[in-house]
Protein backbone atom coordinates (compact mmCIF):
# COMPACT_ATOMS: atom_id res chain seq x y z
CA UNK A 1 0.00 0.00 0.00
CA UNK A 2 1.07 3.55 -1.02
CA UNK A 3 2.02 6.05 1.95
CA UNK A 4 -0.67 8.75 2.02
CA UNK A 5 -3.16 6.15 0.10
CA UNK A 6 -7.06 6.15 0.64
CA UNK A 7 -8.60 3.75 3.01
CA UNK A 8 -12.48 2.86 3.01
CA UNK A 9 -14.17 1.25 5.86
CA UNK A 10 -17.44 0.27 6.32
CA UNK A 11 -18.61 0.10 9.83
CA UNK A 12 -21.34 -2.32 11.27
CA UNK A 13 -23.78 -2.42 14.20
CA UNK A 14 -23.35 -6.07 13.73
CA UNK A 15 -26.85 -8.04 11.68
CA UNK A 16 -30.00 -6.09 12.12
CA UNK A 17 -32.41 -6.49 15.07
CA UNK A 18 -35.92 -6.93 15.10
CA UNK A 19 -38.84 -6.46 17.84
CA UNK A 20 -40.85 -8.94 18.77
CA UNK A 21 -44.35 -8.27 19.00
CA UNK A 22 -46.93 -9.00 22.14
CA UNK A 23 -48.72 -12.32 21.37
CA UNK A 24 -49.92 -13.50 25.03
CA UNK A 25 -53.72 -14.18 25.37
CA UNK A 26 -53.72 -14.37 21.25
CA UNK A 27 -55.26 -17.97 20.12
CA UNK A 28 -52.09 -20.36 19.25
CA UNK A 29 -52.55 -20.46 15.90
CA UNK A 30 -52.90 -17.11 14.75
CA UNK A 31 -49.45 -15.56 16.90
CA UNK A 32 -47.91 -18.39 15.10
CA UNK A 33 -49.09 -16.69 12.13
CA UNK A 34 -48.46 -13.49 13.12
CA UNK A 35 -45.03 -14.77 14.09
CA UNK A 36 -44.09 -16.35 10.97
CA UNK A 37 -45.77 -13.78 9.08
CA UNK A 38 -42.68 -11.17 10.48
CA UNK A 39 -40.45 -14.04 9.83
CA UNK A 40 -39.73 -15.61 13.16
CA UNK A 41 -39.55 -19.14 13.75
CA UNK A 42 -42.19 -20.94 16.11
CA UNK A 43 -41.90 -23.38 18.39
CA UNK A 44 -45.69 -24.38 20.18
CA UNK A 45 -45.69 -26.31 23.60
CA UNK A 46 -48.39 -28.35 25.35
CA UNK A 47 -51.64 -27.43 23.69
CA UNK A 48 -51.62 -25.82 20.14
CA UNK A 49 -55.20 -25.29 20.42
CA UNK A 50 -55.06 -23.07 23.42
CA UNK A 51 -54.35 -19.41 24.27
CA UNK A 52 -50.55 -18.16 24.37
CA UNK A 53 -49.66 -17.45 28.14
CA UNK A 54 -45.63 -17.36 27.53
CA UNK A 55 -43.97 -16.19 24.74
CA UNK A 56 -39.95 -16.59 25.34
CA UNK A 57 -37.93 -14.65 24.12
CA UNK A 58 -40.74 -11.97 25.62
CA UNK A 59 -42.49 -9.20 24.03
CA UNK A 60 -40.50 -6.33 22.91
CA UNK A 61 -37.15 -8.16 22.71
CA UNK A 62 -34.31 -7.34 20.22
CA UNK A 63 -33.59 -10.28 18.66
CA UNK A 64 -31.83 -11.49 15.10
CA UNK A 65 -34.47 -11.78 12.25
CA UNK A 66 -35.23 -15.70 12.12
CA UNK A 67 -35.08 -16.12 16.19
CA UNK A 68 -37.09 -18.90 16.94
CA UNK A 69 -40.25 -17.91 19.48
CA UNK A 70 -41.20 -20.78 22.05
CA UNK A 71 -45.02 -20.34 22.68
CA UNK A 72 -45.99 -21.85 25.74
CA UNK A 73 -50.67 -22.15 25.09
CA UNK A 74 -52.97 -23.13 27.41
């Protein structure tokens, strides 16, 4: 490299970080959908049919696009 040459950087936060939304006391089914629809992964335990109680990681998290979201429905 040449003394006195020009030097580009590009600087990064590190990847993008989305929100995730409030889903507790939705039906199961449609936060998955909601979920999925904003392009997180979903994980449903004990009753698929029932209404979300937990959501983990919880609502208004900063998380990597593609986190997975572990719905626990009663």
């Amino acid at each position: 490299m040449e003394q006195n040459a020009e030097i580009k950087l590009e600087v990064s936060k590190g990847p993008q970080q989305v929100i995730v939304p409030r889903v507790v006391d939705l039906p199961c089914q449609q936060a998955q959908q909601v979920l999925e629809g904003q392009g997180f992964r979903v994980r449903v335990d004990l009753n698929p049919q029932g209404v979300v109680r937990i959501q983990n990681p919880g609502e208004n998290s900063q998380v990597p696009p593609n986190t997975e979201v572990v719905l626990t429905c009663l």
